[in-house]
PDB file of N, CA and C in Angstrom:
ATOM      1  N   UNK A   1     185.463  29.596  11.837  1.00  0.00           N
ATOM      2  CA  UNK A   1     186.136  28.918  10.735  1.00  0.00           C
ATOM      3  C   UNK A   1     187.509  29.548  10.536  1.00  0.00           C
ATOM      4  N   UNK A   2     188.547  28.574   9.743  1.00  0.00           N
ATOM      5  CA  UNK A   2     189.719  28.885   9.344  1.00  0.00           C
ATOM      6  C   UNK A   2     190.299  29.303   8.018  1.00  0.00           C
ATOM      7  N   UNK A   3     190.380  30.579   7.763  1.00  0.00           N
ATOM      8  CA  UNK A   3     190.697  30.857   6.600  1.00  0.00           C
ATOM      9  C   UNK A   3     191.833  30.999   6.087  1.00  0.00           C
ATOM     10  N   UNK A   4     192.759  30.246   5.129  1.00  0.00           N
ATOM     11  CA  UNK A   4     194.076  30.681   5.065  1.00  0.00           C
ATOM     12  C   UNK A   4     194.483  30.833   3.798  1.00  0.00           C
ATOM     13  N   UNK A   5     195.452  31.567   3.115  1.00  0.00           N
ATOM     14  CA  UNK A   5     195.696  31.716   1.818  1.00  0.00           C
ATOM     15  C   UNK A   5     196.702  31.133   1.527  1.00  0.00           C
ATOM     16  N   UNK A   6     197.728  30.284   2.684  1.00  0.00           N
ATOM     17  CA  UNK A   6     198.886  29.132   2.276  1.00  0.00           C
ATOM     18  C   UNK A   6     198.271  27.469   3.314  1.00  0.00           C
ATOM     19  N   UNK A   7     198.940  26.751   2.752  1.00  0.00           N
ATOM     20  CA  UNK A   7     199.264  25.806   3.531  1.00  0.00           C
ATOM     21  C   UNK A   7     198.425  24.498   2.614  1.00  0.00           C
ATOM     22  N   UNK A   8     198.252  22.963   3.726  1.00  0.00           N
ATOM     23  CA  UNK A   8     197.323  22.562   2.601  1.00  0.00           C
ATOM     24  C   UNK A   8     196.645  21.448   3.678  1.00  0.00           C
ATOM     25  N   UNK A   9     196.729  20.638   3.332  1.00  0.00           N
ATOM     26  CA  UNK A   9     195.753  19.256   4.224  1.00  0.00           C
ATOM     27  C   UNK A   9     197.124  18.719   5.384  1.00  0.00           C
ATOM     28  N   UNK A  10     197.945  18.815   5.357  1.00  0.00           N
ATOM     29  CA  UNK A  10     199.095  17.934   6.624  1.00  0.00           C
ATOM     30  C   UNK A  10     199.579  19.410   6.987  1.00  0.00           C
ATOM     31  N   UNK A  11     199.002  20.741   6.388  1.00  0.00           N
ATOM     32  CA  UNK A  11     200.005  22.071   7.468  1.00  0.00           C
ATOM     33  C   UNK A  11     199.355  22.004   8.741  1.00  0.00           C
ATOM     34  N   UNK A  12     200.216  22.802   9.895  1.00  0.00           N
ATOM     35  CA  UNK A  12     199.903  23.069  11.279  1.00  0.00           C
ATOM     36  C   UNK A  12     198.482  23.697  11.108  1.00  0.00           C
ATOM     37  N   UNK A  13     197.877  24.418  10.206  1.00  0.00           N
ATOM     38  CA  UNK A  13     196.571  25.162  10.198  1.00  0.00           C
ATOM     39  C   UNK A  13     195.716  24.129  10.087  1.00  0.00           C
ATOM     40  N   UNK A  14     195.742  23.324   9.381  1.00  0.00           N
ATOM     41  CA  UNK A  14     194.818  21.966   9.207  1.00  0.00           C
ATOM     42  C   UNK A  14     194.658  21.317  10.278  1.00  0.00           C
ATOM     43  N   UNK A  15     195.713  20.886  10.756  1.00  0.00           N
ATOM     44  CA  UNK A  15     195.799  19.708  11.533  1.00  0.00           C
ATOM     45  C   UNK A  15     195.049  20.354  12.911  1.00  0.00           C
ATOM     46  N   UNK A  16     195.263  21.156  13.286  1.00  0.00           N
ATOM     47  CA  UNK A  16     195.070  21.774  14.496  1.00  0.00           C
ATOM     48  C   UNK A  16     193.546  22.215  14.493  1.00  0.00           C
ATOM     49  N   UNK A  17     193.126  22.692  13.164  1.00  0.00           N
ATOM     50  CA  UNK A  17     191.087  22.835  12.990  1.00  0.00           C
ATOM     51  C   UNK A  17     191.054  21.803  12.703  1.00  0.00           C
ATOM     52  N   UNK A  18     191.417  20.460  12.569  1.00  0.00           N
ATOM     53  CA  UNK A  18     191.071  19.338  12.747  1.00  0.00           C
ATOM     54  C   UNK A  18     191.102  18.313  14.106  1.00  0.00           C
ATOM     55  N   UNK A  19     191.691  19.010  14.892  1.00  0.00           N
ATOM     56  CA  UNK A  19     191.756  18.443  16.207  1.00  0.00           C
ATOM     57  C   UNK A  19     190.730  18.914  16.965  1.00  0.00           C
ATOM     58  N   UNK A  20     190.414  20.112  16.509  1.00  0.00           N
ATOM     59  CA  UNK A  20     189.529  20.946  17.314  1.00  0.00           C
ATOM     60  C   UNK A  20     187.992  21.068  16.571  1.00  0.00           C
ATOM     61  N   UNK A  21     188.015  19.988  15.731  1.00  0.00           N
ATOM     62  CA  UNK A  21     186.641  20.166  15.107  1.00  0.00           C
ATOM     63  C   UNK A  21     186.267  21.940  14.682  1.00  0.00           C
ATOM     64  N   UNK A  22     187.705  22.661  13.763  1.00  0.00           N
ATOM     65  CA  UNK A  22     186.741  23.637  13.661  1.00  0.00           C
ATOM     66  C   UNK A  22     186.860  23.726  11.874  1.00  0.00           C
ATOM     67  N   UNK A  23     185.831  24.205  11.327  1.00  0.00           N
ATOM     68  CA  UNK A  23     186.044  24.167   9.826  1.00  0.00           C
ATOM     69  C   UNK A  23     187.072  25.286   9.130  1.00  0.00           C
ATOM     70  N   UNK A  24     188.061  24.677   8.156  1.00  0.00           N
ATOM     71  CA  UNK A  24     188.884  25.438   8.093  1.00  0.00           C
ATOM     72  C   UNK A  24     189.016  25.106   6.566  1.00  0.00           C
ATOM     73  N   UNK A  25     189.418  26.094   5.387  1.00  0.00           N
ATOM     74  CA  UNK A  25     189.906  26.470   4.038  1.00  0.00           C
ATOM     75  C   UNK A  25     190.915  26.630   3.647  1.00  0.00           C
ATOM     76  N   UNK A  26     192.130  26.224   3.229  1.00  0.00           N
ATOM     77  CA  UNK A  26     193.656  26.513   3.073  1.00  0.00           C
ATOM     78  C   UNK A  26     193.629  26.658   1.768  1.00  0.00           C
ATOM     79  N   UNK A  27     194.946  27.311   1.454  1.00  0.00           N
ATOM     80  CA  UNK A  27     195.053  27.236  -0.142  1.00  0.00           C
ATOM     81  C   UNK A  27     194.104  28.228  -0.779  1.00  0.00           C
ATOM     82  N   UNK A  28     193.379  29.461  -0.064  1.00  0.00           N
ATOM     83  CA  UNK A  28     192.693  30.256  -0.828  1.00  0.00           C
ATOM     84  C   UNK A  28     193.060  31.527  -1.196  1.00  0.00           C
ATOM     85  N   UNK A  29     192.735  31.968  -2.450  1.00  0.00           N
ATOM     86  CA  UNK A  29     193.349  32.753  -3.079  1.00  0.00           C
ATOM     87  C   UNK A  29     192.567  33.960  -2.968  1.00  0.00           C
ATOM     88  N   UNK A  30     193.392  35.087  -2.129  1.00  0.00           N
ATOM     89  CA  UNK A  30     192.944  36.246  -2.084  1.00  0.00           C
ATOM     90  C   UNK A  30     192.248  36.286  -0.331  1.00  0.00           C
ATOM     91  N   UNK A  31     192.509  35.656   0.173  1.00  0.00           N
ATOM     92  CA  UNK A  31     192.234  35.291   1.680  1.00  0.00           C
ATOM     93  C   UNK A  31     192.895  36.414   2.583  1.00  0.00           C
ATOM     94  N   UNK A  32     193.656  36.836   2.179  1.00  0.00           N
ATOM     95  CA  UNK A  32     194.295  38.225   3.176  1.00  0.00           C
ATOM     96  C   UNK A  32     193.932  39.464   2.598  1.00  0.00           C
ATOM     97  N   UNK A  33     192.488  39.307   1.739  1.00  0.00           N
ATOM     98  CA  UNK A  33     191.763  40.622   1.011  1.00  0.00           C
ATOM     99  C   UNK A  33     190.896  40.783   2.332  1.00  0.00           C
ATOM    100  N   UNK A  34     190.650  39.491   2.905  1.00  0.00           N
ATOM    101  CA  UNK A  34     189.099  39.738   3.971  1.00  0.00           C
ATOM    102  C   UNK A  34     189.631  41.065   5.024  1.00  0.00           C
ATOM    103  N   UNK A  35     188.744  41.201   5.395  1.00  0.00           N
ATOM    104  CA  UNK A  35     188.698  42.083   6.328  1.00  0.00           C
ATOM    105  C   UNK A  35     188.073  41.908   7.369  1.00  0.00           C
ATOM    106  N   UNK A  36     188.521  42.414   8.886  1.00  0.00           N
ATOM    107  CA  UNK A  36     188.171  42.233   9.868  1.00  0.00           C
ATOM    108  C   UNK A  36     186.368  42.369  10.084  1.00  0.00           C
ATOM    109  N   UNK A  37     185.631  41.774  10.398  1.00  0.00           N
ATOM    110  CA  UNK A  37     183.353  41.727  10.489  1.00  0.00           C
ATOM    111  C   UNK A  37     182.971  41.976   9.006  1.00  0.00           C
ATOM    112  N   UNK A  38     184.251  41.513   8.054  1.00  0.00           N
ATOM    113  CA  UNK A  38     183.026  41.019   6.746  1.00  0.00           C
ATOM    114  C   UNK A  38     182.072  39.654   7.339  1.00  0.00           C
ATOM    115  N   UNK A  39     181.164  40.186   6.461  1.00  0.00           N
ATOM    116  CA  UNK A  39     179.941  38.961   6.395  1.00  0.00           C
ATOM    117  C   UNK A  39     180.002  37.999   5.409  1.00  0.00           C
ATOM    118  N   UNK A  40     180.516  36.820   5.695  1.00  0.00           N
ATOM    119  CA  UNK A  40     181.351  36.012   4.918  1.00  0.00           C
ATOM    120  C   UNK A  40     180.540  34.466   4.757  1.00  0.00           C
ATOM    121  N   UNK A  41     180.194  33.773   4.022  1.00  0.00           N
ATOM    122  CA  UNK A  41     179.838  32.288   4.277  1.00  0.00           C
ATOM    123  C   UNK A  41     180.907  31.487   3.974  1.00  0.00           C
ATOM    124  N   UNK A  42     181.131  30.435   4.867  1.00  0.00           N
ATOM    125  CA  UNK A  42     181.880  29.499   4.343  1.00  0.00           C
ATOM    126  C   UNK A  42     181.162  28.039   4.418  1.00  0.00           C
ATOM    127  N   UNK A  43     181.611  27.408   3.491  1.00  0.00           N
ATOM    128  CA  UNK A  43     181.562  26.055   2.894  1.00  0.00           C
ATOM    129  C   UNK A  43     182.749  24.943   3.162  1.00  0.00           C
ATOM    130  N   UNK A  44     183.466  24.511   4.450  1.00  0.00           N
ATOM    131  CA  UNK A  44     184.492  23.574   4.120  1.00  0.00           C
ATOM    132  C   UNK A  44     184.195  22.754   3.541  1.00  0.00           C
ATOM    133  N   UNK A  45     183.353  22.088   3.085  1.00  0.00           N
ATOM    134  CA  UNK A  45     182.834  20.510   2.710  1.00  0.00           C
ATOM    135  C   UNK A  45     183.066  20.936   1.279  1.00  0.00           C
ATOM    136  N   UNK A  46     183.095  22.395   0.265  1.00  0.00           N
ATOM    137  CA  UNK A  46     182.853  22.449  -1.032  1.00  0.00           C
ATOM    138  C   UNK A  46     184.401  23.010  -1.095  1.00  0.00           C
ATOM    139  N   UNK A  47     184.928  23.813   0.037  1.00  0.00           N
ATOM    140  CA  UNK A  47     185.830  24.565  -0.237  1.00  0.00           C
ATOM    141  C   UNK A  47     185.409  26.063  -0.556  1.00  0.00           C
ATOM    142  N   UNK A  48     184.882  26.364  -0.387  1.00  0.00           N
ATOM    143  CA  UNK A  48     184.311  27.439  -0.589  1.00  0.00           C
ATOM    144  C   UNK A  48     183.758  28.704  -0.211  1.00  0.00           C
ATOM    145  N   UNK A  49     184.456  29.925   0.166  1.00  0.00           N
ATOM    146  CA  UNK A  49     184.183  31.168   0.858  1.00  0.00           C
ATOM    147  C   UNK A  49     183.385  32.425  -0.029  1.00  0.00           C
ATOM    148  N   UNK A  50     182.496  33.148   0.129  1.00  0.00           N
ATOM    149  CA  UNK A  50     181.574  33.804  -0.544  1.00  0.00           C
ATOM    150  C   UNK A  50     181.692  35.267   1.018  1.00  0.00           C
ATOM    151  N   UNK A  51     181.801  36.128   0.184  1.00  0.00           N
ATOM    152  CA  UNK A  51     181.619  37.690   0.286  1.00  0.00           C
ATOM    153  C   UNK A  51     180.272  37.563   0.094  1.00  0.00           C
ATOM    154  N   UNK A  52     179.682  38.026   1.976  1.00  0.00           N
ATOM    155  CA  UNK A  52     178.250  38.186   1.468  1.00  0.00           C
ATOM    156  C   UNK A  52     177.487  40.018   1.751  1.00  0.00           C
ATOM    157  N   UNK A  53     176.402  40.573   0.972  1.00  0.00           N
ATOM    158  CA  UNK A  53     176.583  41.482   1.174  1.00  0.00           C
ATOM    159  C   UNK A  53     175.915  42.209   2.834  1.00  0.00           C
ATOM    160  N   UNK A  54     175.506  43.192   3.154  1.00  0.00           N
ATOM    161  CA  UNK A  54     175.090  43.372   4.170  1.00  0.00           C
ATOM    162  C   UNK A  54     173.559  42.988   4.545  1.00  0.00           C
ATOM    163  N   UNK A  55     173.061  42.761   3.076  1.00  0.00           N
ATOM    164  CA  UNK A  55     171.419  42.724   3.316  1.00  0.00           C
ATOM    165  C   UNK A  55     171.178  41.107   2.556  1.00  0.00           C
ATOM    166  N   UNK A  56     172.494  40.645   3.110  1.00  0.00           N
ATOM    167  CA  UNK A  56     172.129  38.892   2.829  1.00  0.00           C
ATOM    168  C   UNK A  56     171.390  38.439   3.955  1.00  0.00           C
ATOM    169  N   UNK A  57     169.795  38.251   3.278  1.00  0.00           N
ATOM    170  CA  UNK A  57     169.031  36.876   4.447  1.00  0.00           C
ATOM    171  C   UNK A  57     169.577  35.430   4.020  1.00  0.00           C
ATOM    172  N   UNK A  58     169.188  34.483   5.155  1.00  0.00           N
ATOM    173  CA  UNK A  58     169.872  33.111   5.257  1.00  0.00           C
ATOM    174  C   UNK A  58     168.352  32.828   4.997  1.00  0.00           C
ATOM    175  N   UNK A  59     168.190  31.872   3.578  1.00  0.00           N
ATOM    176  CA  UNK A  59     166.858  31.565   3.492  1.00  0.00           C
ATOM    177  C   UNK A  59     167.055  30.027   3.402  1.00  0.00           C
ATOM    178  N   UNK A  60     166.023  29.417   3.901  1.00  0.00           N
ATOM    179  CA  UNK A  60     165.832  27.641   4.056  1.00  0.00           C
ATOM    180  C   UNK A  60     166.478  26.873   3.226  1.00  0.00           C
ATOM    181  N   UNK A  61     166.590  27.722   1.891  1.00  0.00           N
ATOM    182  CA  UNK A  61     166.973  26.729   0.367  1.00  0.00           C
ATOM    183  C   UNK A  61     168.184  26.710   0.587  1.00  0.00           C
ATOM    184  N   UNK A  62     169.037  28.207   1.149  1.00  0.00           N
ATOM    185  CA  UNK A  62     170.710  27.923   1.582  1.00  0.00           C
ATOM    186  C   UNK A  62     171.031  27.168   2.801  1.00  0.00           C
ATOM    187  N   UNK A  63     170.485  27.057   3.286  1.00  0.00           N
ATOM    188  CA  UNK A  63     170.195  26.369   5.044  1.00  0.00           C
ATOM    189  C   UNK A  63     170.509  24.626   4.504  1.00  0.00           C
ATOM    190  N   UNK A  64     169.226  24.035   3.603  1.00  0.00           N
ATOM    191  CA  UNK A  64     169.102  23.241   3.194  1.00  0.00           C
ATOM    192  C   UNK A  64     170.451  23.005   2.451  1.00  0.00           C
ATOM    193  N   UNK A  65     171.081  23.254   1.766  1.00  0.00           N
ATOM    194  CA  UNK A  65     172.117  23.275   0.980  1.00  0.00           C
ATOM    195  C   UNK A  65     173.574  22.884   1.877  1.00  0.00           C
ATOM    196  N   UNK A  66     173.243  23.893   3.153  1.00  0.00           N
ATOM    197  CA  UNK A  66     174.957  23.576   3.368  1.00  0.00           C
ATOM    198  C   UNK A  66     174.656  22.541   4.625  1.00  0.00           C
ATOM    199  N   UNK A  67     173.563  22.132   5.201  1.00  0.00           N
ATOM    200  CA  UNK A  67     173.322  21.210   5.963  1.00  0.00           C
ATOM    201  C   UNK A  67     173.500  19.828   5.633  1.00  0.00           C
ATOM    202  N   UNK A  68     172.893  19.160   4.292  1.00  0.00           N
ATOM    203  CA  UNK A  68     172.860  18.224   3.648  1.00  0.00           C
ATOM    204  C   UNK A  68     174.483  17.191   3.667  1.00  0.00           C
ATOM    205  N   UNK A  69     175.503  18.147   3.230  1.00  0.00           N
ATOM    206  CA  UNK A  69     176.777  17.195   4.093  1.00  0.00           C
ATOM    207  C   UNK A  69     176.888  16.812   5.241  1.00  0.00           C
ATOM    208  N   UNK A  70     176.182  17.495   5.992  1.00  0.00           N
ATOM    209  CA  UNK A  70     176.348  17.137   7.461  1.00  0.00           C
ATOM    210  C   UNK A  70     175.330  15.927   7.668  1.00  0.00           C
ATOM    211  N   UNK A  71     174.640  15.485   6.524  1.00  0.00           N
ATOM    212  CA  UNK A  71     173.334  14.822   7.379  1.00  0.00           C
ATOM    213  C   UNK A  71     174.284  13.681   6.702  1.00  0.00           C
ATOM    214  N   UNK A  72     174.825  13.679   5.707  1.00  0.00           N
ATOM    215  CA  UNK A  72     175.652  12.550   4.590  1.00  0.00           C
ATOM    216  C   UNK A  72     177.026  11.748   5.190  1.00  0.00           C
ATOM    217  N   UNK A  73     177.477  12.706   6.675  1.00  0.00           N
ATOM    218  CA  UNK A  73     178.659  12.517   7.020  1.00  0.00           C
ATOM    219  C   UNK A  73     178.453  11.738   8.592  1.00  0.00           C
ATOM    220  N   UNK A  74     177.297  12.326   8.781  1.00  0.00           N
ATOM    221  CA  UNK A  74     176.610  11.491   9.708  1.00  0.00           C
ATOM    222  C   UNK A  74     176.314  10.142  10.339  1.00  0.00           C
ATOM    223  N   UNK A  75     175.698   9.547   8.416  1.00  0.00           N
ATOM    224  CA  UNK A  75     175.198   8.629   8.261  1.00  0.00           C
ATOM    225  C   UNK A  75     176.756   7.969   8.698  1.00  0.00           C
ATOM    226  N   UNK A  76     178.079   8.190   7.719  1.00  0.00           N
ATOM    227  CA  UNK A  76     178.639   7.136   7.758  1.00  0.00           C
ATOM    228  C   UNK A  76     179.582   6.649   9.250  1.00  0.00           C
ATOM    229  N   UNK A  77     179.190   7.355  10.351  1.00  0.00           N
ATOM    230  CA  UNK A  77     179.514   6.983  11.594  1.00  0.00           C
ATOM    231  C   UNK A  77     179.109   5.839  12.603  1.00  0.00           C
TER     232      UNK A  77
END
């Protein structure tokens, strides 16, 4: 994924994780705090990046959660 703390939907960062199908966040604030193998989730579909801690499990109910756009975005193809 693409994380950036400038730009917006028509910058070169967009357009280009959009050519390439990769998920990308612009416009986030505090984005050059991350640090190089944080354990990070991201959300493009909500906008949304989360600091996760080291002893975060991925349990079904979050699985379920960030899958559900994908099954919604699916449909309309």
């Amino acid at each position: 994924a693409v994380i950036s703390e400038s730009g917006g939907i028509l910058s070169h960062c967009s357009i280009v994780a959009r050519e390439y199908q990769i998920p990308a966040i612009v416009s986030v604030k505090g984005a050059t705090m991350l640090k190089d193998n944080m354990l990070i989730a991201v959300d493009a579909f909500k906008g949304k990046v989360s600091v996760l801690n080291d002893d975060f499990v991925l349990d079904n109910e979050y699985l379920n959660e960030m899958i559900e756009p994908l099954k919604i975005n699916k449909r309309r193809f």
